[in-house]
C-alpha atoms as a PDB file:
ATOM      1  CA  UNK A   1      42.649  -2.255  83.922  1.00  0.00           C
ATOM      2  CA  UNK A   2      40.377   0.437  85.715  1.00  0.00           C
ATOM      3  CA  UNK A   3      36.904  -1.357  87.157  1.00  0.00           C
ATOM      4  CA  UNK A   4      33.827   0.725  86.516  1.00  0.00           C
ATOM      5  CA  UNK A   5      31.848  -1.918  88.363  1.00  0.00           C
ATOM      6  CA  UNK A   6      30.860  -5.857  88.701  1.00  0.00           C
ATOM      7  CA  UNK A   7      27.768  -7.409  87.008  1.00  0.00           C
ATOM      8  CA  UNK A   8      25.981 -10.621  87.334  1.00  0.00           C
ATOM      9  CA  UNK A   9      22.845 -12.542  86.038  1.00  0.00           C
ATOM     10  CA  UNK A  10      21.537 -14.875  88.545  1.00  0.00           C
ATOM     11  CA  UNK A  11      18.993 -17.098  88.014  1.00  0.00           C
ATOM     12  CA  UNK A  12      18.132 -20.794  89.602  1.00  0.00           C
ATOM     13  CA  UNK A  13      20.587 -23.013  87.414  1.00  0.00           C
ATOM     14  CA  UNK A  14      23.966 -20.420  86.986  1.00  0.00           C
ATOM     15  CA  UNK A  15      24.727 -17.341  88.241  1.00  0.00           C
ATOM     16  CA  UNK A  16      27.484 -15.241  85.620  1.00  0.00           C
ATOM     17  CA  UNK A  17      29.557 -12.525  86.430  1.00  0.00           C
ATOM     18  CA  UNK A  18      31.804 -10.373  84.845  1.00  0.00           C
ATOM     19  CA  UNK A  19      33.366  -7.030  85.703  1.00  0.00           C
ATOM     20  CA  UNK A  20      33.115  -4.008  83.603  1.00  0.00           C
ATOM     21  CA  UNK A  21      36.044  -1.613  82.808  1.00  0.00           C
ATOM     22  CA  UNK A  22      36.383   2.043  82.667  1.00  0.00           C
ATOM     23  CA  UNK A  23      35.049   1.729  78.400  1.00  0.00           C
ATOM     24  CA  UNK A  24      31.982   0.106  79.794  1.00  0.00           C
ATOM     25  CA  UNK A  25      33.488  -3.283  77.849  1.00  0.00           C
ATOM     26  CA  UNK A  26      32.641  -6.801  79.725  1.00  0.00           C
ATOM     27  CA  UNK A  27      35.869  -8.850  80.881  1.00  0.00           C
ATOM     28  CA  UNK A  28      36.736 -11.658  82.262  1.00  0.00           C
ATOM     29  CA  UNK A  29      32.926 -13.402  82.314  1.00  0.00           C
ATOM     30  CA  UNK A  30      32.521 -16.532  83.998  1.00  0.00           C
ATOM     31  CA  UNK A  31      29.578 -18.789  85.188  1.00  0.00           C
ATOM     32  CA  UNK A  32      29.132 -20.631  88.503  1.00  0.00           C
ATOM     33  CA  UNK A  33      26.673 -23.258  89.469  1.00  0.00           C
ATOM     34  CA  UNK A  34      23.822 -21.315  91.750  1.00  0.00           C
ATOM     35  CA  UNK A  35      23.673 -24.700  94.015  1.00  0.00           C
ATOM     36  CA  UNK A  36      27.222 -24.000  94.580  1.00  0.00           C
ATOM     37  CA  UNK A  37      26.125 -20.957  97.239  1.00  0.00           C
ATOM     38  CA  UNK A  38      24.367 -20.755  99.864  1.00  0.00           C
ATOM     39  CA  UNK A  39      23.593 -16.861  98.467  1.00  0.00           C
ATOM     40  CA  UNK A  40      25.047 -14.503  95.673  1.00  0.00           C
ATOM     41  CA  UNK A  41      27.108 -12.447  97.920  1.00  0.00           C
ATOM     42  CA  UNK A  42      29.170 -15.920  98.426  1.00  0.00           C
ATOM     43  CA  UNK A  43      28.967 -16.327  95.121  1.00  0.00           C
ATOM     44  CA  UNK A  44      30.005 -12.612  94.013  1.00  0.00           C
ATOM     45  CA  UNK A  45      33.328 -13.360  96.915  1.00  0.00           C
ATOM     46  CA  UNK A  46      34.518 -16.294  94.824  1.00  0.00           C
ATOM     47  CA  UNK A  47      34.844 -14.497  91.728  1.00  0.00           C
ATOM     48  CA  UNK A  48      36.594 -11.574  93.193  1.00  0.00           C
ATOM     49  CA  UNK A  49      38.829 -13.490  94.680  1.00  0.00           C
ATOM     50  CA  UNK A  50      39.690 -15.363  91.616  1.00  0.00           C
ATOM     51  CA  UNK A  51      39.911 -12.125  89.770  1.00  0.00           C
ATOM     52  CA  UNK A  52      41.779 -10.029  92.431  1.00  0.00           C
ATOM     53  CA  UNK A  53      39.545  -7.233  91.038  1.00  0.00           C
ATOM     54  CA  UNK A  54      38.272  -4.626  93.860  1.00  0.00           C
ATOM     55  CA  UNK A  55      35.159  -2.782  91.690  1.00  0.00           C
ATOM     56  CA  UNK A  56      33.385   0.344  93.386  1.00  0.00           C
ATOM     57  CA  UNK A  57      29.845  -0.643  92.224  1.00  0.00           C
ATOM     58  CA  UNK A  58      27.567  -3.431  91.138  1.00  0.00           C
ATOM     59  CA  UNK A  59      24.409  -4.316  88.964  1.00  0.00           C
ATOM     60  CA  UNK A  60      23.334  -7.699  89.692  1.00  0.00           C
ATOM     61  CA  UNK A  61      20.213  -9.023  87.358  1.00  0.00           C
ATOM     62  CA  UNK A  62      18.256 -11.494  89.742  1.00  0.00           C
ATOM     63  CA  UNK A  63      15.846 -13.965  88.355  1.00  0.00           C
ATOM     64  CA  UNK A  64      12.450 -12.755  90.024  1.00  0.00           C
ATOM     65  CA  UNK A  65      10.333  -9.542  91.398  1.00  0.00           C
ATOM     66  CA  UNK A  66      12.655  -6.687  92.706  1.00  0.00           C
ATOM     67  CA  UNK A  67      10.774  -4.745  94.703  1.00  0.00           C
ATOM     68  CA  UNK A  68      12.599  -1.432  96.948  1.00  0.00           C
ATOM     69  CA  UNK A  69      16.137  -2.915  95.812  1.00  0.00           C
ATOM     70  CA  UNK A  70      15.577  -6.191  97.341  1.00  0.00           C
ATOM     71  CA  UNK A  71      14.444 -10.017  95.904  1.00  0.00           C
ATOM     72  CA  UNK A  72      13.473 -13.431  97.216  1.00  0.00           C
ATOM     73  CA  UNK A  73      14.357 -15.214  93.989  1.00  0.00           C
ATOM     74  CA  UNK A  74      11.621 -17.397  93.006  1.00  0.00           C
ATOM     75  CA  UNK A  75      13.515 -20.627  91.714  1.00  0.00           C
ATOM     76  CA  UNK A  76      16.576 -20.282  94.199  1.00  0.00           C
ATOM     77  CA  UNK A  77      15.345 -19.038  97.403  1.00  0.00           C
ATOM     78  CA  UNK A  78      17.924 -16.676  97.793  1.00  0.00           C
ATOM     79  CA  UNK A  79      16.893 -13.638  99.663  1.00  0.00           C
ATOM     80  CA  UNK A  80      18.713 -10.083  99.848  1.00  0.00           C
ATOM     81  CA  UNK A  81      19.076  -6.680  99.252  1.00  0.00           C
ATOM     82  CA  UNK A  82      21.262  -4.637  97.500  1.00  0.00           C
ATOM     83  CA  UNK A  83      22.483  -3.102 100.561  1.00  0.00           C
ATOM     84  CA  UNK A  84      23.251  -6.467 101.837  1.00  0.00           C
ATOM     85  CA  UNK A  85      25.008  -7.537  99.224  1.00  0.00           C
ATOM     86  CA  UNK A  86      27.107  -4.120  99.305  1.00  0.00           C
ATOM     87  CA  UNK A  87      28.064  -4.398 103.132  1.00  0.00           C
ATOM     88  CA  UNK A  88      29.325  -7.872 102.703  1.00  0.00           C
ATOM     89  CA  UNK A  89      31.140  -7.269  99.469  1.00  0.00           C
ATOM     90  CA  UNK A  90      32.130  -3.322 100.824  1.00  0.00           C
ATOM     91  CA  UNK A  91      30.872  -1.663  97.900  1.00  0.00           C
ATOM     92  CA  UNK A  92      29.668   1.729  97.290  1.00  0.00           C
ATOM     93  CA  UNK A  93      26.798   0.598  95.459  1.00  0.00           C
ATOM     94  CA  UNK A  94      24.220  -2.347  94.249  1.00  0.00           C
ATOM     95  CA  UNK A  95      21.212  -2.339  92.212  1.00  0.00           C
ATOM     96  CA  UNK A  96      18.996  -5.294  92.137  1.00  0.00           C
ATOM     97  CA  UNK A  97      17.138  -5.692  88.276  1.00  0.00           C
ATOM     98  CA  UNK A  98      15.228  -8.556  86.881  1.00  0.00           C
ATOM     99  CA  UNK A  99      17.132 -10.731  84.857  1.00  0.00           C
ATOM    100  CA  UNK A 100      14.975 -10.307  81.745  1.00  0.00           C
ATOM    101  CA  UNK A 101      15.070  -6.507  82.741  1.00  0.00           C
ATOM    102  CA  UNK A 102      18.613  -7.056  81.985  1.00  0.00           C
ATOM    103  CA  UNK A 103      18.010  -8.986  78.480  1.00  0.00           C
ATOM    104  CA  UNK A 104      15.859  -5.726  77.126  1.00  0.00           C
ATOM    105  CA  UNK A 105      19.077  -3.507  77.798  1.00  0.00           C
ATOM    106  CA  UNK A 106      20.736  -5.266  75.840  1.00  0.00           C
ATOM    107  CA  UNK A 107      18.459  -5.461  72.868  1.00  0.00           C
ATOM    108  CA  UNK A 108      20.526  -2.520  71.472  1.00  0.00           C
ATOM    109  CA  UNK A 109      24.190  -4.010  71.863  1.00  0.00           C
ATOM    110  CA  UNK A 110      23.128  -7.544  70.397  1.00  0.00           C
ATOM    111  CA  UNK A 111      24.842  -8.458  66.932  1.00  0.00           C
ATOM    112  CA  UNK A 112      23.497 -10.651  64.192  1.00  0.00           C
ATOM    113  CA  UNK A 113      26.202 -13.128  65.358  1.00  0.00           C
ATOM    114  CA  UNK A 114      23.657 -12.850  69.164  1.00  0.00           C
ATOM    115  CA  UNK A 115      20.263 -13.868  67.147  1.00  0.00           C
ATOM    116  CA  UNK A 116      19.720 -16.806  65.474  1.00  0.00           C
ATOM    117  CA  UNK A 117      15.858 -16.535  63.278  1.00  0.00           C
ATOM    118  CA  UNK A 118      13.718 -18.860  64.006  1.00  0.00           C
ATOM    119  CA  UNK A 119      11.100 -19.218  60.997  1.00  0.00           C
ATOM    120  CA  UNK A 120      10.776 -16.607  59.812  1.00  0.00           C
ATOM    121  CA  UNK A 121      13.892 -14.128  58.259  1.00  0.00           C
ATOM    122  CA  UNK A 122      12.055 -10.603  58.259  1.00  0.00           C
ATOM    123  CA  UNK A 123      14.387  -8.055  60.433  1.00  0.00           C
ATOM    124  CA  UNK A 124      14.054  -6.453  63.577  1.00  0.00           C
ATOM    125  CA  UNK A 125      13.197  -3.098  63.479  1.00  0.00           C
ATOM    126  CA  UNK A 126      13.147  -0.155  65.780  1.00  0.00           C
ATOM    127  CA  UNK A 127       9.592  -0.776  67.446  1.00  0.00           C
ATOM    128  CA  UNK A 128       8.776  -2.345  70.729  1.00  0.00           C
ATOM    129  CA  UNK A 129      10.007  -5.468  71.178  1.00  0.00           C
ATOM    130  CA  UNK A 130       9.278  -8.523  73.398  1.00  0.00           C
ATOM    131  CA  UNK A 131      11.394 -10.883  74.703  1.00  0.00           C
ATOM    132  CA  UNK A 132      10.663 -14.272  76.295  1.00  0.00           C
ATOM    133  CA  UNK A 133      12.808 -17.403  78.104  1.00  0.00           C
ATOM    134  CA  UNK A 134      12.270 -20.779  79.552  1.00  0.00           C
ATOM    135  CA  UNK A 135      15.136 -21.594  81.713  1.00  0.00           C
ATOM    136  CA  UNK A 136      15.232 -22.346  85.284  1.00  0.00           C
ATOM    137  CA  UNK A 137      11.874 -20.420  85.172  1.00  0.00           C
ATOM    138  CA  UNK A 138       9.716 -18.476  82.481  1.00  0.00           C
ATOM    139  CA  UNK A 139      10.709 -15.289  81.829  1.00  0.00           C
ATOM    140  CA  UNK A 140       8.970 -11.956  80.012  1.00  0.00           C
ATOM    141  CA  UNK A 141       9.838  -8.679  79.256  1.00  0.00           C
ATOM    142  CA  UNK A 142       9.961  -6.232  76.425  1.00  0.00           C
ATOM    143  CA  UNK A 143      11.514  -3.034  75.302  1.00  0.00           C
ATOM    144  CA  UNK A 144      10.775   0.426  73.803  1.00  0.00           C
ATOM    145  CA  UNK A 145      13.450   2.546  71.863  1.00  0.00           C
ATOM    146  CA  UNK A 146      14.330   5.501  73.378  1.00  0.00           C
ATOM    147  CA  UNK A 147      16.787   8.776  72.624  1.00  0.00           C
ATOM    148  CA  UNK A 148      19.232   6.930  74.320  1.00  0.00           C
ATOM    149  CA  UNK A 149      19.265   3.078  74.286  1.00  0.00           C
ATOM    150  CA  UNK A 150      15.599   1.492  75.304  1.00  0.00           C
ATOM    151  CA  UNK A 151      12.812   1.859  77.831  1.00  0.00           C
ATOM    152  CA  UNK A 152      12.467  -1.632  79.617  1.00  0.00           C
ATOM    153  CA  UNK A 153       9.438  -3.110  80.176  1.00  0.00           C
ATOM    154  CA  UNK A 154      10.019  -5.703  83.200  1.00  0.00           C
ATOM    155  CA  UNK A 155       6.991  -8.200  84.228  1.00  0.00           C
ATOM    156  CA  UNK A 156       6.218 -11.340  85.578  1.00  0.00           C
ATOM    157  CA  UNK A 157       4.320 -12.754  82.980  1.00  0.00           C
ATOM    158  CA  UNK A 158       5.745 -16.209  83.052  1.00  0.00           C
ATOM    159  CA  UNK A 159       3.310 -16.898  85.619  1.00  0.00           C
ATOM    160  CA  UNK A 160      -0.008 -15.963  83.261  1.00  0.00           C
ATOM    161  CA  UNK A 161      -2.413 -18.697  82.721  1.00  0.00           C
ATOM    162  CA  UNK A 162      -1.652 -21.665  80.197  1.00  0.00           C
ATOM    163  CA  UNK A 163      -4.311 -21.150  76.991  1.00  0.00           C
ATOM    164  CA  UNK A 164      -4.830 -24.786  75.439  1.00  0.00           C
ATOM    165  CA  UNK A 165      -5.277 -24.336  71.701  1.00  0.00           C
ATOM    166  CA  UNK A 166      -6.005 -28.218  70.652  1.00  0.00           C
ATOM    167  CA  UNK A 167      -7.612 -31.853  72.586  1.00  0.00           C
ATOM    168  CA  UNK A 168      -4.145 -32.490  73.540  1.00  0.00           C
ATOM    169  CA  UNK A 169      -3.327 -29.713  75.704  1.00  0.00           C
ATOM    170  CA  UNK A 170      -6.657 -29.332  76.677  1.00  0.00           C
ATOM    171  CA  UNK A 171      -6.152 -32.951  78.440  1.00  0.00           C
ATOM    172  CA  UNK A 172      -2.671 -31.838  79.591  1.00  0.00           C
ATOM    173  CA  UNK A 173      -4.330 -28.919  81.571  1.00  0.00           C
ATOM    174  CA  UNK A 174      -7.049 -31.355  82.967  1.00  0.00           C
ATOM    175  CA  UNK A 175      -4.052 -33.426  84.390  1.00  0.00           C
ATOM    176  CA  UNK A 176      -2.315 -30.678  85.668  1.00  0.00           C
ATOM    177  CA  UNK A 177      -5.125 -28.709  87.226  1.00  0.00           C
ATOM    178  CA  UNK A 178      -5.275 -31.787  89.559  1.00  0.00           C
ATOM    179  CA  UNK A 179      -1.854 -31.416  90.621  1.00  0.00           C
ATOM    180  CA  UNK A 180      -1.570 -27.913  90.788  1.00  0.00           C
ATOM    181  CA  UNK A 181      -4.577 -26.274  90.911  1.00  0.00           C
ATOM    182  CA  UNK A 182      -4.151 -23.058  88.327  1.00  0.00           C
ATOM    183  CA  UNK A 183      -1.948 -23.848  85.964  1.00  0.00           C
ATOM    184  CA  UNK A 184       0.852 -21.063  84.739  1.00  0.00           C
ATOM    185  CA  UNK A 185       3.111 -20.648  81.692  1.00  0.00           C
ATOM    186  CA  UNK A 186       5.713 -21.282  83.939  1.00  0.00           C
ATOM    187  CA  UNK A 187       4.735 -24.712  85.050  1.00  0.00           C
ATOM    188  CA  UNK A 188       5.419 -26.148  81.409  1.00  0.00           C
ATOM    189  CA  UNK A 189       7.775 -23.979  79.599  1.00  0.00           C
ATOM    190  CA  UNK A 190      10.585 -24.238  81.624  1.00  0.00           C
ATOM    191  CA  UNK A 191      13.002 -26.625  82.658  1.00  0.00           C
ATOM    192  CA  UNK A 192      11.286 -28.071  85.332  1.00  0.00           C
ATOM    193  CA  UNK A 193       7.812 -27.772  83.206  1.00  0.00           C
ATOM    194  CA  UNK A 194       9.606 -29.895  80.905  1.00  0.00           C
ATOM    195  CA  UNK A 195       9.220 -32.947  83.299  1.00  0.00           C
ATOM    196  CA  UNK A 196       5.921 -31.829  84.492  1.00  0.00           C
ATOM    197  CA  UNK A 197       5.111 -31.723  80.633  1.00  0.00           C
ATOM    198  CA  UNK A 198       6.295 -34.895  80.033  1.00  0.00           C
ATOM    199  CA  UNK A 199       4.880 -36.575  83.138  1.00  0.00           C
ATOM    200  CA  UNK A 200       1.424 -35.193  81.148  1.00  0.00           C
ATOM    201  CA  UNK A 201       2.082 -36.825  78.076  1.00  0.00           C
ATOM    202  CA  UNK A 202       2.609 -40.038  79.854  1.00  0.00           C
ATOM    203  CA  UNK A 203       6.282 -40.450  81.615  1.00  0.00           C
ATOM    204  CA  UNK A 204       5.960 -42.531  84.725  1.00  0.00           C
ATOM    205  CA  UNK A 205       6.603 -39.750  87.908  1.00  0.00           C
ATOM    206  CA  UNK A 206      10.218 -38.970  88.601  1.00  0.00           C
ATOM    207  CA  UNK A 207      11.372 -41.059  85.309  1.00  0.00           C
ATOM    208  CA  UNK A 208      13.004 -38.186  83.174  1.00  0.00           C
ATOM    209  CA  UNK A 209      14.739 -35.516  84.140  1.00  0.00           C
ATOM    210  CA  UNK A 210      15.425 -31.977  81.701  1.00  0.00           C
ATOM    211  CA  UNK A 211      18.413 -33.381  80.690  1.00  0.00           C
ATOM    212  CA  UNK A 212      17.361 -36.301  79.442  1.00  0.00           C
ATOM    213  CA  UNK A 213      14.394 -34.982  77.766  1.00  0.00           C
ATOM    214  CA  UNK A 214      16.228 -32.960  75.318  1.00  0.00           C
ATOM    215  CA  UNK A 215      19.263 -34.958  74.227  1.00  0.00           C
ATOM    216  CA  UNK A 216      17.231 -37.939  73.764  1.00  0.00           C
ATOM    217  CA  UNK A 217      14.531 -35.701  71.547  1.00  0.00           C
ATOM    218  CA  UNK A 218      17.883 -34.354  69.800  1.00  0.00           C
ATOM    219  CA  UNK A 219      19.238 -37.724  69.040  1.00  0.00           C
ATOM    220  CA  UNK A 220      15.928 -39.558  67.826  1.00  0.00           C
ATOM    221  CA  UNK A 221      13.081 -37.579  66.261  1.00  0.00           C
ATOM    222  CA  UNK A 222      10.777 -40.310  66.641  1.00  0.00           C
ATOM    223  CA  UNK A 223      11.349 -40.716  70.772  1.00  0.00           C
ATOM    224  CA  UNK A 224       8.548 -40.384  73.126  1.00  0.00           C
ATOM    225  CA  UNK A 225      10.885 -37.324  74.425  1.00  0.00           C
ATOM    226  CA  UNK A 226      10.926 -35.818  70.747  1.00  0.00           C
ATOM    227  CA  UNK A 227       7.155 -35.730  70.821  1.00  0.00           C
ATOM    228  CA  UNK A 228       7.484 -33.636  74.330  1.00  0.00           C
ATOM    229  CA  UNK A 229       9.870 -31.396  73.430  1.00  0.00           C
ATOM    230  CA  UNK A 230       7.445 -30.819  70.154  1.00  0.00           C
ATOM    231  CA  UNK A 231       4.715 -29.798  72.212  1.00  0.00           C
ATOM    232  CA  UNK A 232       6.971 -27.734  74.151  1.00  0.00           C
ATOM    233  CA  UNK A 233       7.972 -25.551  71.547  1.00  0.00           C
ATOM    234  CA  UNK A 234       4.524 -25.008  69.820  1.00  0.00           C
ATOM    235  CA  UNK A 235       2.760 -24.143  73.396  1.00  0.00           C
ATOM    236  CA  UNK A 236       5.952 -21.852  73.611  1.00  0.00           C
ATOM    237  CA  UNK A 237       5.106 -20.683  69.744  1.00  0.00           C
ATOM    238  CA  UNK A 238       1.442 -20.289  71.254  1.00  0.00           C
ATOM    239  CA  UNK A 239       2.612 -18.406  74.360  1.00  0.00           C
ATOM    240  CA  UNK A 240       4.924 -16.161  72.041  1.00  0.00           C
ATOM    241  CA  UNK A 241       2.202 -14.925  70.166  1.00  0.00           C
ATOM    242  CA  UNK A 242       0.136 -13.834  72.927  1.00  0.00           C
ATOM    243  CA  UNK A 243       2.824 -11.961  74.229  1.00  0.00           C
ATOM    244  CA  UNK A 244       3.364 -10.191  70.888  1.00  0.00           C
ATOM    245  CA  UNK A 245       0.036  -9.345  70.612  1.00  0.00           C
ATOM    246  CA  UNK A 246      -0.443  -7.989  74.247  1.00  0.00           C
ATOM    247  CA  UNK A 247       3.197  -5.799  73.987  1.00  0.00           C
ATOM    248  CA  UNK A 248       2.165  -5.066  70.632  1.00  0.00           C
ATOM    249  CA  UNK A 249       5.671  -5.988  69.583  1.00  0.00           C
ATOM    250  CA  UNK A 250       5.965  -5.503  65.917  1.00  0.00           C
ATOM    251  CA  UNK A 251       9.511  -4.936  66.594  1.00  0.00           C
ATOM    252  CA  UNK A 252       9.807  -8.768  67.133  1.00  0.00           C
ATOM    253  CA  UNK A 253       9.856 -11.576  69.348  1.00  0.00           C
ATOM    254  CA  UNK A 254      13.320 -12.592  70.609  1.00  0.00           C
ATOM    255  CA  UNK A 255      13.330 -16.179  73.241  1.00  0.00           C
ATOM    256  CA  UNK A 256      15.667 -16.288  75.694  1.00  0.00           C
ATOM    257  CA  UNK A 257      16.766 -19.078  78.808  1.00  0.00           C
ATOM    258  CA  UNK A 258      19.180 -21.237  78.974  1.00  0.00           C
ATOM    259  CA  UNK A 259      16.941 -24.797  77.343  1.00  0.00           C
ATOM    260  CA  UNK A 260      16.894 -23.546  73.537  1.00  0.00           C
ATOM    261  CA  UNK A 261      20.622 -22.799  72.454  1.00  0.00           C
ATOM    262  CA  UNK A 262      21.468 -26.109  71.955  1.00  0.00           C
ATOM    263  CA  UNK A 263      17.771 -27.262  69.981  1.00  0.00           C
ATOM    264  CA  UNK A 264      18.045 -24.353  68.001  1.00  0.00           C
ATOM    265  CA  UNK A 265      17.545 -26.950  64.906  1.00  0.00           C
ATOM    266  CA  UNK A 266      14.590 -28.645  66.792  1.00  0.00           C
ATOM    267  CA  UNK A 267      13.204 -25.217  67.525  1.00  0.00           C
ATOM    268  CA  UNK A 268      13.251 -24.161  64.127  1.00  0.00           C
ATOM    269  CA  UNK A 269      11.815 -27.121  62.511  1.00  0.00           C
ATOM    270  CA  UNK A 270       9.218 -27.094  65.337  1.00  0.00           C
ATOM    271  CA  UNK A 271       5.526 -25.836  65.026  1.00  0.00           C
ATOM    272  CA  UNK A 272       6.728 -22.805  67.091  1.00  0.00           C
ATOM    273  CA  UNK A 273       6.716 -20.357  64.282  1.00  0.00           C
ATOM    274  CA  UNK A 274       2.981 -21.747  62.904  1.00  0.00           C
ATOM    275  CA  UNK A 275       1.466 -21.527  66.495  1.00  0.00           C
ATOM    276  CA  UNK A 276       2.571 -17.807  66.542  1.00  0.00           C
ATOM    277  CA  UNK A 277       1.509 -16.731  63.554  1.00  0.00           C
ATOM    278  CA  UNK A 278      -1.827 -19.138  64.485  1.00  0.00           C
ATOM    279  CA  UNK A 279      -3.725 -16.149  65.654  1.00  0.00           C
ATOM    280  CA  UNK A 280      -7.370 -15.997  63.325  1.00  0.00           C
ATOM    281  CA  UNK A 281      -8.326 -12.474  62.342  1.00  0.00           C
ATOM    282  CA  UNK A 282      -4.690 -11.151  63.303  1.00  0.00           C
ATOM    283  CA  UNK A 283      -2.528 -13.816  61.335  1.00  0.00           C
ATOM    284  CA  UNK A 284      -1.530 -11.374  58.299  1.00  0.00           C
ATOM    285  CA  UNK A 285      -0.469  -9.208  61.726  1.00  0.00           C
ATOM    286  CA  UNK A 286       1.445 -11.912  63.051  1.00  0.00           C
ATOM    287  CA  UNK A 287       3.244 -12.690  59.970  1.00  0.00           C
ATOM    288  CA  UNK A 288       5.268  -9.460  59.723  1.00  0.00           C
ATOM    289  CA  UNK A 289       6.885  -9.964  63.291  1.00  0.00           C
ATOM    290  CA  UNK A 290       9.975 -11.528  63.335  1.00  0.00           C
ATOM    291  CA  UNK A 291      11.421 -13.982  66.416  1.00  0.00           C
ATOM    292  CA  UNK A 292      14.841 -14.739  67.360  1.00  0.00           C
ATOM    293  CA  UNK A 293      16.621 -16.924  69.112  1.00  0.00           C
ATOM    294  CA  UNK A 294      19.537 -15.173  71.525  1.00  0.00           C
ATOM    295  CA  UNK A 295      22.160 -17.124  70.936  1.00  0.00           C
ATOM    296  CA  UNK A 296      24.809 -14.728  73.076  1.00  0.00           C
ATOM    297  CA  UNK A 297      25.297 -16.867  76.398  1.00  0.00           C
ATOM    298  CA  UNK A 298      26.140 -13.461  78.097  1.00  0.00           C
ATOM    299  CA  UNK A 299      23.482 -11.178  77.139  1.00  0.00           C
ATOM    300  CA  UNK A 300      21.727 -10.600  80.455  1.00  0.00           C
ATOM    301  CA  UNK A 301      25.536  -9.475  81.488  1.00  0.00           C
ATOM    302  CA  UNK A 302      25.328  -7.070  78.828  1.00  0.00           C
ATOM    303  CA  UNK A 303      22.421  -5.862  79.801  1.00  0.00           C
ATOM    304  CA  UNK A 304      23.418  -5.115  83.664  1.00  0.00           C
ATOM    305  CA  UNK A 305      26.321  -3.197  82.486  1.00  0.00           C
ATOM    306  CA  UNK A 306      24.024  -0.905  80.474  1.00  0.00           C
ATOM    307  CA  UNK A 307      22.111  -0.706  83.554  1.00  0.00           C
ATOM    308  CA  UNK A 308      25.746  -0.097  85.327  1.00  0.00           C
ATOM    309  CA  UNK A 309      26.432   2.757  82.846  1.00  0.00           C
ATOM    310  CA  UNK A 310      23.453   4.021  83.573  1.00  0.00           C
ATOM    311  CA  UNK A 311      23.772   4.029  87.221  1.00  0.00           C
ATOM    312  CA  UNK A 312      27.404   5.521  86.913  1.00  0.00           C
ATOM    313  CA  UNK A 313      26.395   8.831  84.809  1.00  0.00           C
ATOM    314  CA  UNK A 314      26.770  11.667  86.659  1.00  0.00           C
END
């Protein structure tokens, strides 16, 4: 097998890689635990080896801002440059992208076996289209069509202000103003928000952990932790809409992050859909967008080796 290059998607929980061959086909994908490494270079090392594969150039999609090739990722702490990360692995070339960067290129190589609907069966079309993720973090970024694949739109919107809609939440941002001062997106949908959402509702500090939280709401619907996890996914409904709205994304609304596969059934019988489409004067609007679940555990993979294929054109 000829290399064209090595991707990964790197974000506070797992970092994947994969390596991409001369077709611009992903083999041999595998995920490592991000606590594993003291950095992804160490990381990238441990796959090669395992692989014997010697690749000319990487993409690597990093969870966080890339700014001049080169990321302190928020969640991780990892710090580095592309250069860096091409000197120790002697490679021609690295890119740095954001991770949800990565998840808009692949909007156009995701199958109806990647998307899973989520309340709602109208299609995607070919319009803008926003994604969002809680995972490790909060992720959100959208996508254009283009001539040739899709325009990305990258930003850091996981850290916009929380909007209460109802008493509840509006006490859940009292609490958590107190502990935090201004209170992001980020703080709550993700998996670490999870706790802090939880420790809101009423959890005794450093009781619950993410883990815990969502197989216990998956194996009794009437558990204190079913009642978070409800919240969780119509502030995320809530959050989804907004995001629509501002991207003007009539394309749709696809969720991302690693929490959701495996509550895809809790998702969907969730108030998500209702607190999207919750949006007064601009309901009939909502309505007509659809949202997806991804469902593909490698997409932000596929995206980087768009982004490689890119890179490698001449």
């Amino acid at each position: 097998m000829t290399e064209l290059g090595l991707v990964a998607d790197a974000g506070g929980t797992n970092v994947r890689f994969a390596l991409v061959d001369a077709d611009g086909k992903l083999c041999a994908p595998k995920k490592f635990a991000s606590k594993d490494f003291p950095g992804i270079a160490e990381a990238a090392k441990a796959y090669l080896s395992e692989s014997g594969a010697k690749p000319s150039r990487a993409v690597l999609a990093v969870a966080g801002p890339v700014r001049d090739n080169a990321i302190h990722m928020t969640n991780i702490g990892w710090k580095f440059s592309g250069d860096e990360v091409a000197a120790a692995l002697d490679l021609a070339q690295v890119m740095l992208i954001n991770d949800f960067e990565a998840i808009a290129l692949a909007v156009p190589h995701l199958g109806p076996d990647d998307l899973a609907a989520i309340g709602s069966d109208i299609p995607m079309t070919r319009a803008t289209v926003a994604i969002v993720g809680p995972g490790t973090g909060f992720g959100v970024s959208g996508c254009i069509p283009a001539q040739e694949g899709v325009v990305a739109l990258v930003s850091e919107g996981g850290h916009a202000s929380f909007a209460p809609v109802d008493e509840v939440e509006i006490g859940i941002l009292k609490t958590l103003s107190k502990r935090f001062g201004r209170l992001s997106i980020e703080r709550i949908l993700s998996g670490p928000g999870l706790v802090v959402l939880a420790e809101a509702m009423g959890a005794a500090p450093g009781t619950l952990v993410p883990q815990e939280i969502t197989a216990r709401a998956k194996a009794d619907a009437g558990s204190f932790e079913a009642e978070v996890f409800a919240r969780f996914c119509a502030i995320l409904g809530s959050v989804a809409g907004d995001i629509a709205l501002t991207m003007g994304a009539r394309g749709g609304v696809l969720i991302a992050g690693g929490i959701l596969p495996a509550m895809r059934e809790a998702l969907a019988a969730s108030a998500f859909r209702a607190r999207f489409e919750a949006k007064g004067r601009f309901k009939d609007y909502m309505r007509a967008i659809p949202t997806h679940l991804i469902v593909q555990d490698f997409a932000g993979l596929i995206g980087a080796a768009a982004g490689l294929r890119a890179m490698c054109k001449p």
